[in-house]
N, C-alpha and C. Protein backbone atom coordinates (compact mmCIF):
# COMPACT_ATOMS: atom_id res chain seq x y z
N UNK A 1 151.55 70.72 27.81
CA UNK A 1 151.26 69.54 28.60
C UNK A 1 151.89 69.72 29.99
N UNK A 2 150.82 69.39 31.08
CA UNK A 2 151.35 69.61 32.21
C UNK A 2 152.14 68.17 32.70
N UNK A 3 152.25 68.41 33.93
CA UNK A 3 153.03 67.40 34.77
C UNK A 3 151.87 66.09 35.29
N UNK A 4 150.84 66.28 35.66
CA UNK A 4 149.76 65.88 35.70
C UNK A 4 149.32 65.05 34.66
N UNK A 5 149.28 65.73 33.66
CA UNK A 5 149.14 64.97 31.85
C UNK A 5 149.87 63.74 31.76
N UNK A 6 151.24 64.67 31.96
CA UNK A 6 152.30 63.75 31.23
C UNK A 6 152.31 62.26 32.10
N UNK A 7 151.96 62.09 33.98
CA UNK A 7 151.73 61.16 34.63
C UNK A 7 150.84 59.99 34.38
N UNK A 8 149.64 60.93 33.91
CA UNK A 8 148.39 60.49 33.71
C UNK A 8 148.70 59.26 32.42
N UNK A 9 149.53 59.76 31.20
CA UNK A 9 149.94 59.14 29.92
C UNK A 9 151.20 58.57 30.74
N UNK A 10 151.76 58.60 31.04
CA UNK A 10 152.85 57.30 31.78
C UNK A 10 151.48 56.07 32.40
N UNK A 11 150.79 56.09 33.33
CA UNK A 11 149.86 55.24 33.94
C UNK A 11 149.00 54.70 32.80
N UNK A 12 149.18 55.06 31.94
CA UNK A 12 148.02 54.70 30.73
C UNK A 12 148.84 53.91 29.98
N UNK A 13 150.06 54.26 30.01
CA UNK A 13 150.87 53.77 29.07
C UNK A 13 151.20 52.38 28.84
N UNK A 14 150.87 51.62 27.78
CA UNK A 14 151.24 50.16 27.66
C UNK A 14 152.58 49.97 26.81
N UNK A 15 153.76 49.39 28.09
CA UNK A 15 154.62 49.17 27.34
C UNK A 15 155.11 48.14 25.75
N UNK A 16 154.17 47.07 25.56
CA UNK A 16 153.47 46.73 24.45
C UNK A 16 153.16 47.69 23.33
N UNK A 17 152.73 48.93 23.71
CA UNK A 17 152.39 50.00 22.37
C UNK A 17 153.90 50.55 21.81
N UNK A 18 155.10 50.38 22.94
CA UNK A 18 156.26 51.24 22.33
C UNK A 18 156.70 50.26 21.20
N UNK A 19 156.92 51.30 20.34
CA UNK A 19 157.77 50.98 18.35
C UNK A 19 159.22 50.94 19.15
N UNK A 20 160.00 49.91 19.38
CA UNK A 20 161.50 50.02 19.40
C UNK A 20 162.21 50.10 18.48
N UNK A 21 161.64 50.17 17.19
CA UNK A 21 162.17 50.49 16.09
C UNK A 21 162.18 51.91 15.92
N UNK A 22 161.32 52.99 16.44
CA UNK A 22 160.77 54.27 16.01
C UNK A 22 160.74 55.10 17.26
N UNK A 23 161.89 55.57 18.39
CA UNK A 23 162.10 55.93 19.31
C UNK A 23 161.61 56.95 19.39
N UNK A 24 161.28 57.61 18.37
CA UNK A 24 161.08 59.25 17.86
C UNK A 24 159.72 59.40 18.38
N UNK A 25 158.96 57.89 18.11
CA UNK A 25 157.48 58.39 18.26
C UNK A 25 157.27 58.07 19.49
N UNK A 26 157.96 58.18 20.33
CA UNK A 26 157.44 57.73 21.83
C UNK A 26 157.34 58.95 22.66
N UNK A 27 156.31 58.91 23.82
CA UNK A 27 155.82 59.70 24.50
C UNK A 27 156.98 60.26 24.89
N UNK A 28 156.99 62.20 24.98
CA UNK A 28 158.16 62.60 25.99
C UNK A 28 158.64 62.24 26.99
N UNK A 29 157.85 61.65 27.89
CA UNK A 29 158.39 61.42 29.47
C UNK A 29 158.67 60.00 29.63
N UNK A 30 158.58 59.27 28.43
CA UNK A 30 159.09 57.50 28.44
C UNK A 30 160.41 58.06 27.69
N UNK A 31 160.78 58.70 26.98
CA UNK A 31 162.12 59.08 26.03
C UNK A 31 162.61 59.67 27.08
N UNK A 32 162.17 60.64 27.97
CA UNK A 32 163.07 61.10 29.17
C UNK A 32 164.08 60.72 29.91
N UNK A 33 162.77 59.40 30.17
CA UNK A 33 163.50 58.56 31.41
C UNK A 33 164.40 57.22 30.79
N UNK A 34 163.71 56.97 29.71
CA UNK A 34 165.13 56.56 29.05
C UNK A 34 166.14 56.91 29.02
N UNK A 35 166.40 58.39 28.42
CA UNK A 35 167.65 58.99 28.48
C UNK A 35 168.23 58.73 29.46
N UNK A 36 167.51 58.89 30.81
CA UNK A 36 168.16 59.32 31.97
C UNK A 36 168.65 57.74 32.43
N UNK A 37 167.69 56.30 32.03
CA UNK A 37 168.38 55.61 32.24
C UNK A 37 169.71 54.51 31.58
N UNK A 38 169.41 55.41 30.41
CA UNK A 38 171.15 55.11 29.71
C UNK A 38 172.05 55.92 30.02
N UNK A 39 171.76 57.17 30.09
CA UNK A 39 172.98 57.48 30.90
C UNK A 39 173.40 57.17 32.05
N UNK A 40 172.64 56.70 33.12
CA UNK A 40 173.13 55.90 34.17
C UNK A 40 173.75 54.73 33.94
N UNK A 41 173.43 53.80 33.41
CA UNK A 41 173.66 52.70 32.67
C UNK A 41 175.29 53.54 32.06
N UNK A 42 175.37 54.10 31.15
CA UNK A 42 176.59 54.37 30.82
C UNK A 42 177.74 54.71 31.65
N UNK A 43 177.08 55.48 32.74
CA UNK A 43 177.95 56.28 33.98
C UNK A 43 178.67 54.67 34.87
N UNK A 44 177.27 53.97 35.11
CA UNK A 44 177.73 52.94 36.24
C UNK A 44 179.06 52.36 35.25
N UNK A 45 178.63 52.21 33.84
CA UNK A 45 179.78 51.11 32.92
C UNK A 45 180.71 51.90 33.05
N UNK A 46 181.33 53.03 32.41
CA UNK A 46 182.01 53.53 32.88
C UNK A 46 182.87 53.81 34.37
N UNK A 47 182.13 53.53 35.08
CA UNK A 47 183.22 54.03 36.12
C UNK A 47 183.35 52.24 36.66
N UNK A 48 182.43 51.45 36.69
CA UNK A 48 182.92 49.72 36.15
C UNK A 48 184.57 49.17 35.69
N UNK A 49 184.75 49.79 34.50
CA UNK A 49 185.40 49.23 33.31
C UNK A 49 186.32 50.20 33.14
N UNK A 50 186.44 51.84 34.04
CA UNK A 50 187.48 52.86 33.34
C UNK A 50 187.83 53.43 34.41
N UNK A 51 186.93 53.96 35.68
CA UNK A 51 187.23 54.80 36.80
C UNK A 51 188.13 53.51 37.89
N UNK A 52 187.08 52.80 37.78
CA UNK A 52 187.74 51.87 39.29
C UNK A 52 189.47 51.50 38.39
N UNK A 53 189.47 51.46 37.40
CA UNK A 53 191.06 51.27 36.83
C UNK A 53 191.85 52.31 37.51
N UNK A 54 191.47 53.38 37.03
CA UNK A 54 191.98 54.82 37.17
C UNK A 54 192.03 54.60 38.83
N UNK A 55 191.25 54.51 39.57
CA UNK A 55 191.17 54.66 40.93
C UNK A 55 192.68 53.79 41.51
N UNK A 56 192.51 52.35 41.18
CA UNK A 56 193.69 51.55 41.91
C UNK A 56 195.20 52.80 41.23
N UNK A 57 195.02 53.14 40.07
CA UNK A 57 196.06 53.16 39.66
C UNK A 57 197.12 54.44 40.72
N UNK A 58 196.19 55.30 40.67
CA UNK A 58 195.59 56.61 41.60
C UNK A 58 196.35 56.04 43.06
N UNK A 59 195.60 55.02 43.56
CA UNK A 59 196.10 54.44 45.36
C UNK A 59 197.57 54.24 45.05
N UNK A 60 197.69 53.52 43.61
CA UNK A 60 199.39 52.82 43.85
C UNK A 60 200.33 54.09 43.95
N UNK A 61 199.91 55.08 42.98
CA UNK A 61 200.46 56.57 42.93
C UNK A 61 200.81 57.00 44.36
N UNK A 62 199.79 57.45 44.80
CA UNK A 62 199.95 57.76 46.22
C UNK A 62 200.81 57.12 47.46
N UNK A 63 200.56 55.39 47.20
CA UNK A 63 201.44 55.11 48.06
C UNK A 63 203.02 55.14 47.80
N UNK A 64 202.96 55.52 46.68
CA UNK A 64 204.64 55.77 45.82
C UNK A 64 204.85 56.98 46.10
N UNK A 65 204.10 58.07 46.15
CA UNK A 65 204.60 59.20 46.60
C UNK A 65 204.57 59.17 48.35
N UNK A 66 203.95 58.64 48.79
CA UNK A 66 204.51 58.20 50.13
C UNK A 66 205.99 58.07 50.60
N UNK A 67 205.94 56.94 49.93
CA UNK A 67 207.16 56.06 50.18
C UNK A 67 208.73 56.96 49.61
N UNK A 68 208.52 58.23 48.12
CA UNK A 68 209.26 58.49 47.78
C UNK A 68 209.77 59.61 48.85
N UNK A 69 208.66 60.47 49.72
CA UNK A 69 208.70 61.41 49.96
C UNK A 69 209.81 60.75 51.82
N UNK A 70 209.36 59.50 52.19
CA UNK A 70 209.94 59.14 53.46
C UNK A 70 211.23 58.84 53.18
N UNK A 71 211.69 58.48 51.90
CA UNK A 71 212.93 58.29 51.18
C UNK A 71 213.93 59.84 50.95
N UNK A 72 212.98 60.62 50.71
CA UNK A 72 213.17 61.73 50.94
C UNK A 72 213.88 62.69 51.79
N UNK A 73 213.15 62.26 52.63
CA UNK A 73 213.44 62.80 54.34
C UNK A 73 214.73 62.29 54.87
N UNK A 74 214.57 61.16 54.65
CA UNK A 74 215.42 60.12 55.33
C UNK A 74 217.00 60.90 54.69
N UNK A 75 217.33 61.12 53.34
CA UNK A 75 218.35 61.51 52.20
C UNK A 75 218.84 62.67 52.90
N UNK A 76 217.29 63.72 52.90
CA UNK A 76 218.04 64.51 53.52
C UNK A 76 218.64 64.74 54.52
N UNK A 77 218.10 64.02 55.49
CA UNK A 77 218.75 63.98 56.47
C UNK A 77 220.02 63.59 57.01
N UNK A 78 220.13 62.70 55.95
CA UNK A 78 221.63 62.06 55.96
C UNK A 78 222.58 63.24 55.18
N UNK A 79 221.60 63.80 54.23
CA UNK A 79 222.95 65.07 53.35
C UNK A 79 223.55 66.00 54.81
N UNK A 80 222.13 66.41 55.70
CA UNK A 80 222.48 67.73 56.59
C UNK A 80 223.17 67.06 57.22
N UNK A 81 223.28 66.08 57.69
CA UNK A 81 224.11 65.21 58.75
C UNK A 81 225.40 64.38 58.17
N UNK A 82 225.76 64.95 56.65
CA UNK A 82 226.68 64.03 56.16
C UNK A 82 228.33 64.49 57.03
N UNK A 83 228.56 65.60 57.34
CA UNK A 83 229.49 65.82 57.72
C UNK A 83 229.43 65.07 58.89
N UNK A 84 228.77 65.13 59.94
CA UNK A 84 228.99 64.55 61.32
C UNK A 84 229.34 63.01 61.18
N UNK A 85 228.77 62.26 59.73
CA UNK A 85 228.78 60.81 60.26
C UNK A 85 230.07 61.17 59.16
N UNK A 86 230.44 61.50 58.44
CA UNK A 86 232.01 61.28 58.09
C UNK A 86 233.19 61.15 59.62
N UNK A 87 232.82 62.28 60.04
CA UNK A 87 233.93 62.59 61.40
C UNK A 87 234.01 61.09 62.09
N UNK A 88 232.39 60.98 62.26
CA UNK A 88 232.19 59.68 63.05
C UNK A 88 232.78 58.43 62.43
N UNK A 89 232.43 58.14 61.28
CA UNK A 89 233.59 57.22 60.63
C UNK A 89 234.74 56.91 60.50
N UNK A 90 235.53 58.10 60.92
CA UNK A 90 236.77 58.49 60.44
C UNK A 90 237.09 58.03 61.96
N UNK A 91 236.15 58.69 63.02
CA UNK A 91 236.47 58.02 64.71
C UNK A 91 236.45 56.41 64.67
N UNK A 92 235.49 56.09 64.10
CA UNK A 92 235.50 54.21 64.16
C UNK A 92 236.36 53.48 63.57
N UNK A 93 236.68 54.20 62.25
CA UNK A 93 237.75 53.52 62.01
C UNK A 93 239.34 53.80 62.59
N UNK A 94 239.57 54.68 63.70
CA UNK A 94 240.42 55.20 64.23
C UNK A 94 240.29 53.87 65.38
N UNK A 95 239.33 53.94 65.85
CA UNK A 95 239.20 53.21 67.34
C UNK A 95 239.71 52.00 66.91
N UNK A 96 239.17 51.64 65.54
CA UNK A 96 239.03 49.76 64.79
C UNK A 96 241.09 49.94 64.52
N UNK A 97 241.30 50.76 64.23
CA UNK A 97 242.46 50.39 63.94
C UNK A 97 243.42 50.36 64.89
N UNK A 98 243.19 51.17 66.01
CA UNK A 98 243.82 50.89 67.38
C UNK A 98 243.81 49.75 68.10
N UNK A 99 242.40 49.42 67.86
CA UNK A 99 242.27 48.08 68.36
C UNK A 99 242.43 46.84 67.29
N UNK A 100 242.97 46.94 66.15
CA UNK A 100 243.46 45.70 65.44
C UNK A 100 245.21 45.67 66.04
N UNK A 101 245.86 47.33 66.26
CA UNK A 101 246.75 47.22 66.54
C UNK A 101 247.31 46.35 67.77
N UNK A 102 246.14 46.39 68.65
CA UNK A 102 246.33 45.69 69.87
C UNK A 102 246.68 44.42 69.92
N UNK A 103 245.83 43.64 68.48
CA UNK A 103 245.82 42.34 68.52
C UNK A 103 247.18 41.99 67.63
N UNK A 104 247.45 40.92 68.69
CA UNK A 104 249.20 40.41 68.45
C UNK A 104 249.26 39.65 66.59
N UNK A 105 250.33 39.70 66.02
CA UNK A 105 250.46 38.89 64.90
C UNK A 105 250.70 37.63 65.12
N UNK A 106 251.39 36.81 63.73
CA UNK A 106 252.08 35.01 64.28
C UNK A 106 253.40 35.71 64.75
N UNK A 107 254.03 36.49 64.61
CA UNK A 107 255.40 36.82 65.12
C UNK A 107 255.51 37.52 66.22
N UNK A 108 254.39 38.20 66.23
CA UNK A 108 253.97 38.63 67.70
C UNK A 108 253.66 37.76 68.73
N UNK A 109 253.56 36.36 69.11
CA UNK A 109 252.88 35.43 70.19
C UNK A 109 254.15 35.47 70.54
N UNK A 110 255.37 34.89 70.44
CA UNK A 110 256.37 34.47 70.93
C UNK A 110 256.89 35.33 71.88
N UNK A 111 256.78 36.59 71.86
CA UNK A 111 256.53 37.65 72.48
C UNK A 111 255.89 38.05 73.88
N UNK A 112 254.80 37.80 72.97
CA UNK A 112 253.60 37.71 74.30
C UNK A 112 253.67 36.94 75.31
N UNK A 113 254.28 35.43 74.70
CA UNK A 113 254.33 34.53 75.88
C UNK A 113 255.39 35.04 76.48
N UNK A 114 256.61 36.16 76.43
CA UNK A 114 257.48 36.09 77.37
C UNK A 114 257.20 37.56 78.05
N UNK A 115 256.26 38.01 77.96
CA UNK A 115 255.60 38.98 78.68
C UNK A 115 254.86 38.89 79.56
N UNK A 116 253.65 37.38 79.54
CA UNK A 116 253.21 36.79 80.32
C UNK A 116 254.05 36.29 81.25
N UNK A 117 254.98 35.45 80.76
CA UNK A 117 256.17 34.88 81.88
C UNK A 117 256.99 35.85 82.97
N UNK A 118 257.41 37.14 81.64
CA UNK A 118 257.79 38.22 82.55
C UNK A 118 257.28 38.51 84.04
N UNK A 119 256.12 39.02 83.35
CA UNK A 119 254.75 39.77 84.39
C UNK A 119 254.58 38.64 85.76
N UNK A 120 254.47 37.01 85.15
CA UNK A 120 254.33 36.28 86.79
C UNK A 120 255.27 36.45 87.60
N UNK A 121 256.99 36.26 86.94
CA UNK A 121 257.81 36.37 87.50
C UNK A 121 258.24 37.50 88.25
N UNK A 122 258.11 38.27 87.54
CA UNK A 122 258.09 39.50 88.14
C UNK A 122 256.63 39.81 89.50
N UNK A 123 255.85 38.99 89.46
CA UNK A 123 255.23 39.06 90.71
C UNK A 123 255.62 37.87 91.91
N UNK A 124 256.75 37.19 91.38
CA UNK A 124 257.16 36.35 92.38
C UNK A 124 256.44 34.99 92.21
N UNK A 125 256.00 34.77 91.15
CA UNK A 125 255.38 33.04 90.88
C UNK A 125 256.10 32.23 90.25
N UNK A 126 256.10 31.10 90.37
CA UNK A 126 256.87 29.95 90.20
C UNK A 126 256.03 29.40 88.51
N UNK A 127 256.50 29.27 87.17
CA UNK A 127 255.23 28.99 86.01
C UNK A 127 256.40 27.24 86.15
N UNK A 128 254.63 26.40 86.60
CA UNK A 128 255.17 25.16 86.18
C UNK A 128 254.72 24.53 84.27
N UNK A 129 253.98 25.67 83.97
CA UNK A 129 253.70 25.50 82.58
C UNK A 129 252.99 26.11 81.79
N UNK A 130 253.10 26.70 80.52
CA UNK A 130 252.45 27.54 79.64
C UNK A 130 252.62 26.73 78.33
N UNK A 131 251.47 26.60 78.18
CA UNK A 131 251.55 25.92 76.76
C UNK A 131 250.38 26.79 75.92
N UNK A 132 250.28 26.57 74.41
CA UNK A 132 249.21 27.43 73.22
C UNK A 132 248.71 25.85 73.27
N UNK A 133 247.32 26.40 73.02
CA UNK A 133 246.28 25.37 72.85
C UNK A 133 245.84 25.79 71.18
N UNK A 134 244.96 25.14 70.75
CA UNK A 134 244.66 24.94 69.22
C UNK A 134 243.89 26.30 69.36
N UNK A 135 244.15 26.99 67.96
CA UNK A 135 243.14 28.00 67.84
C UNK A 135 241.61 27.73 67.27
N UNK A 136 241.11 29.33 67.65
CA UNK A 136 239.39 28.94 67.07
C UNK A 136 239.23 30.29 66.08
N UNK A 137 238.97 30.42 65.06
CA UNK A 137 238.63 30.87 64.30
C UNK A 137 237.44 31.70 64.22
N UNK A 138 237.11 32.55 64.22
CA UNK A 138 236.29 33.62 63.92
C UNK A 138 235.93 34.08 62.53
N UNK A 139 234.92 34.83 62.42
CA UNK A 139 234.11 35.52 61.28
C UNK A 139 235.40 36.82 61.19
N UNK A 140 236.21 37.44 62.05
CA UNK A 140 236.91 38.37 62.25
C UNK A 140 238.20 38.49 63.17
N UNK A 141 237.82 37.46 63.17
CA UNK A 141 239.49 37.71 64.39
C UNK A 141 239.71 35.58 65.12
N UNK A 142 241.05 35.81 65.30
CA UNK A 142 241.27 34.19 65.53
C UNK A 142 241.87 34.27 67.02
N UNK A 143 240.66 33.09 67.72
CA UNK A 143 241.24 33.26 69.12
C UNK A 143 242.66 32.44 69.35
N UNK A 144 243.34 32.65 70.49
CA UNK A 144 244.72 31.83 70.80
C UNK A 144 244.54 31.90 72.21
N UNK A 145 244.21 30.53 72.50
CA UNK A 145 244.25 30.17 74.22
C UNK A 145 245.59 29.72 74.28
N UNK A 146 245.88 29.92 75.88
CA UNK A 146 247.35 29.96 76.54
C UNK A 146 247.00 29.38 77.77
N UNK A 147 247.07 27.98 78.16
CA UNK A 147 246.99 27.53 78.74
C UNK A 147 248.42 27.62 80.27
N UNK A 148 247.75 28.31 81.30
CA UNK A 148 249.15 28.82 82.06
C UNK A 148 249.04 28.21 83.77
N UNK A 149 249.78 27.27 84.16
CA UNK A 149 249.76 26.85 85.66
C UNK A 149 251.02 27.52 86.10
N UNK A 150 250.69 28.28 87.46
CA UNK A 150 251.50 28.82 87.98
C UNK A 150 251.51 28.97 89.81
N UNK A 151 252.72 29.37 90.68
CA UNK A 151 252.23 28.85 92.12
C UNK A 151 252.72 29.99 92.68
N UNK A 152 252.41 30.33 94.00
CA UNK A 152 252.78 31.64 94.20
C UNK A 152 251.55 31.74 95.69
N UNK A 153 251.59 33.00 96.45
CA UNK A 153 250.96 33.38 97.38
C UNK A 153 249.86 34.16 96.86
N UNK A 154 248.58 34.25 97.08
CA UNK A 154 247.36 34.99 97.22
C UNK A 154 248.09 36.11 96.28
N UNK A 155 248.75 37.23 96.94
CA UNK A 155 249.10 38.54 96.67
C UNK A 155 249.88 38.37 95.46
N UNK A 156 250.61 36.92 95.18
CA UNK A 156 251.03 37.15 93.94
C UNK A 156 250.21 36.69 92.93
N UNK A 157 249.68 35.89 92.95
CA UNK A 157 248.82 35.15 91.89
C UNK A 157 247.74 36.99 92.01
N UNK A 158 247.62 37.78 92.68
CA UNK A 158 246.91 38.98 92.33
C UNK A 158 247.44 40.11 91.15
N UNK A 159 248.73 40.04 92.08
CA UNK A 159 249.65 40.92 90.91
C UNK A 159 249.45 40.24 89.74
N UNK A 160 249.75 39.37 89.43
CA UNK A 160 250.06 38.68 87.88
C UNK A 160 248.62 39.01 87.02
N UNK A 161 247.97 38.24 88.00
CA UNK A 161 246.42 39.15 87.19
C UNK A 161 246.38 40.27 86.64
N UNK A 162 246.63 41.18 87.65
CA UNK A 162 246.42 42.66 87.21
C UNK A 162 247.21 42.70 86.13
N UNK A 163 248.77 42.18 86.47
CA UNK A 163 249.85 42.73 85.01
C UNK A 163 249.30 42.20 84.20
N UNK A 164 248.96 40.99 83.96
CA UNK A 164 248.12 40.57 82.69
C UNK A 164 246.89 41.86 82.17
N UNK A 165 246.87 41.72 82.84
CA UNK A 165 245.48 42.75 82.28
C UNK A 165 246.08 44.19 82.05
N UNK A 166 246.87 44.80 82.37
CA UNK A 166 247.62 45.75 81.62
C UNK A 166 248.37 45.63 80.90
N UNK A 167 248.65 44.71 80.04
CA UNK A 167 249.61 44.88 78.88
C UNK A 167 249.10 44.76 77.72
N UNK A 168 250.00 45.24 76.60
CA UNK A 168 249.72 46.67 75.58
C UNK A 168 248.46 45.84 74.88
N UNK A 169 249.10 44.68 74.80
CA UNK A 169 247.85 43.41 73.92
C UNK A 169 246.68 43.10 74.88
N UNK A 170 245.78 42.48 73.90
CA UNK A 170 244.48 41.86 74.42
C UNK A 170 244.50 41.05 74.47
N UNK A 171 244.97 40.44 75.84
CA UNK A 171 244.81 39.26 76.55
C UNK A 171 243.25 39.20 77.98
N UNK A 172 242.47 38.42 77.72
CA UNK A 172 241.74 37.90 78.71
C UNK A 172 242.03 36.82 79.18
N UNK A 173 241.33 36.43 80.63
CA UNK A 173 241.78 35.53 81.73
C UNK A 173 240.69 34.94 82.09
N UNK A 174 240.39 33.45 81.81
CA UNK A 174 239.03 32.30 82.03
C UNK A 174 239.86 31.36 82.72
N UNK A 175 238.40 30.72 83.11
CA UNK A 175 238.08 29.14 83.45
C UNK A 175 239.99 29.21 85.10
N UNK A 176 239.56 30.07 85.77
CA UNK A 176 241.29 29.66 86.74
C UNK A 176 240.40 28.82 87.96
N UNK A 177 241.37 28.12 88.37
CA UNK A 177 240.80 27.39 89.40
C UNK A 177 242.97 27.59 90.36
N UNK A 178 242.03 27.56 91.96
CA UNK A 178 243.37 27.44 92.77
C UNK A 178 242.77 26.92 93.86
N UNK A 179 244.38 25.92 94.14
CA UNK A 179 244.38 24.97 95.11
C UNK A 179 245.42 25.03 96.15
N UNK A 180 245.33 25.04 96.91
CA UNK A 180 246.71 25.32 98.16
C UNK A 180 247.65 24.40 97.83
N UNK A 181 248.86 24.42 97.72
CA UNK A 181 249.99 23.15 97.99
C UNK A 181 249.71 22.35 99.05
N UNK A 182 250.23 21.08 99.26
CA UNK A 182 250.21 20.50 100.50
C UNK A 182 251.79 20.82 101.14
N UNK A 183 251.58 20.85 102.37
CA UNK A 183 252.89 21.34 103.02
C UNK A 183 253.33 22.80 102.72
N UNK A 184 252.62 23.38 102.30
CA UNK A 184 253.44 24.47 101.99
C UNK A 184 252.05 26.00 102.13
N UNK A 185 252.93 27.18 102.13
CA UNK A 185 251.57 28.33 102.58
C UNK A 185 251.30 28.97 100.78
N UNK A 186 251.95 28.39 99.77
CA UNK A 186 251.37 28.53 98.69
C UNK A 186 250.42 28.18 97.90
N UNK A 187 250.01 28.65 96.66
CA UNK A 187 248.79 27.82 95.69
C UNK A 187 249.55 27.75 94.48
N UNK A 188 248.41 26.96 93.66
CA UNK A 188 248.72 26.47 92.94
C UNK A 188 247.22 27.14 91.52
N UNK A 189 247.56 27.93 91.11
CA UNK A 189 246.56 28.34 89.86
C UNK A 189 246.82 28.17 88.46
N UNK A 190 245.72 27.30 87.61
CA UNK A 190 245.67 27.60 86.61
C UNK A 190 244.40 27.53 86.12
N UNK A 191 244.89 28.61 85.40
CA UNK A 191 244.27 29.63 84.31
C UNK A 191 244.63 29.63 82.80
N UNK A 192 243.42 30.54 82.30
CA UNK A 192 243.14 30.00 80.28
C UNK A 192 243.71 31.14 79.96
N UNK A 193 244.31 31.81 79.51
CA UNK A 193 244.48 33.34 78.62
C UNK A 193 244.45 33.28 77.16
N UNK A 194 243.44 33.92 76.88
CA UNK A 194 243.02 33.94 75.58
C UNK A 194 243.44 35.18 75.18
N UNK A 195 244.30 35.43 73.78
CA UNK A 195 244.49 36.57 72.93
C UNK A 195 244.03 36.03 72.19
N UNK A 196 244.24 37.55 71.13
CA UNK A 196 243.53 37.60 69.96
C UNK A 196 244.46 38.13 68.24
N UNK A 197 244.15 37.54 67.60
CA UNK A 197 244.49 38.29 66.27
C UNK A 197 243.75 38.71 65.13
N UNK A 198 244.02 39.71 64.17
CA UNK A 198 242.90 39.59 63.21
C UNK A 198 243.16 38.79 62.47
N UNK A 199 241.76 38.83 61.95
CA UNK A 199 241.98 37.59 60.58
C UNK A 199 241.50 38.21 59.23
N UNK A 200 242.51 38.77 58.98
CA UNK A 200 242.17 39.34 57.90
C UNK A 200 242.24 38.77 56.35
N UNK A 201 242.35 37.12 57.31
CA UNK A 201 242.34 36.20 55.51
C UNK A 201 240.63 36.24 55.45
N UNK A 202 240.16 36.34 56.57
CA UNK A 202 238.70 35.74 56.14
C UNK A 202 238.13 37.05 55.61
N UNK A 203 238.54 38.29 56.16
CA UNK A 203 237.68 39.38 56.02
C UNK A 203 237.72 39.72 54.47
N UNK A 204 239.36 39.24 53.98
CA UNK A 204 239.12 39.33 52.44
C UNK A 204 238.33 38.22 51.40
């Protein structure tokens, strides 16, 4: 039977005559294309109900090996580089501890204030008053304002600055305001000085 034939008996063919009970007796080229369309039918269900599973499962894979492999990188990089950031640690906490050293204790202020006093006097200023103002509290460290009026000439109220600002502690200098005396070729400045301490109740 040619190809021609077998067309000719497809066009002739009344689907009404097929036995669906008796598959056996049906024309070759209607059993053909059956086949061919259950197995499609099977293929589409299949990849429906089993591949597209397999597929997501497949993407999540991939983006996990992504993610493991940037995790990766990252590790190593920190192994080849573990020595340098030790050193470096070992520097920060060198610097951190120099600079906690800086900051005065409670037995340390009493101190400070006569270092401050020192330092004006020693630039030739007259202190009509130094008083501690209430502290403020920090996440890490507790401020202590020092409320300081003092009188003196231009050049001294300069010096005192500067000595303030060189000594061993961390003291800063806000909010100064100066006013000339009356009768006289002096001023009159005051200024905030804020030190610092740690607070190492909070940090524990």
């Amino acid at each position: 039977m040619n190809i021609a034939e077998s067309m000719k008996k497809l066009n002739d063919l009344n689907l009404s005559d097929l036995d669906f009970e008796n598959l056996g007796a049906w024309p070759l080229p209607v059993r053909i294309i059956a086949c061919l369309l259950v197995l499609l039918l099977v293929v589409l269900l299949g990849y429906q109900f089993h591949l597209s599973g397999l597929q997501t499962q497949l993407d999540r894979e991939v983006a996990k090996e992504k993610k493991l492999k940037e995790q990766f990188r990252t590790k190593a990089f920190q192994s080849a580089n573990l020595g340098a950031y030790r050193e470096q640690m070992r520097q920060i906490e060198d610097s951190f501890g120099a600079l906690v050293r800086q900051l005065p204790s409670d037995t340390e202020v009493p101190g400070l204030l006569e270092d401050i006093t020192f330092t004006g006097r020693g630039a030739g200023l007259q202190f009509e008053a130094i008083k501690l103002q209430p502290e403020k509290t920090s996440e890490f460290y507790i401020e202590l304002p020092i409320s300081i009026t003092v009188k003196g000439n231009y050049h001294d109220l300069g010096s005192f600055v500067s000595g303030v600002a060189s000594l061993p502690r961390i003291v800063t200098l806000h909010d100064f305001s100066i006013d000339p005396l009356p009768d006289s070729n002096k001023l009159k400045m005051d200024i905030l000085a804020r030190t610092y301490r740690y607070n190492d109740k909070e940090t524990e």
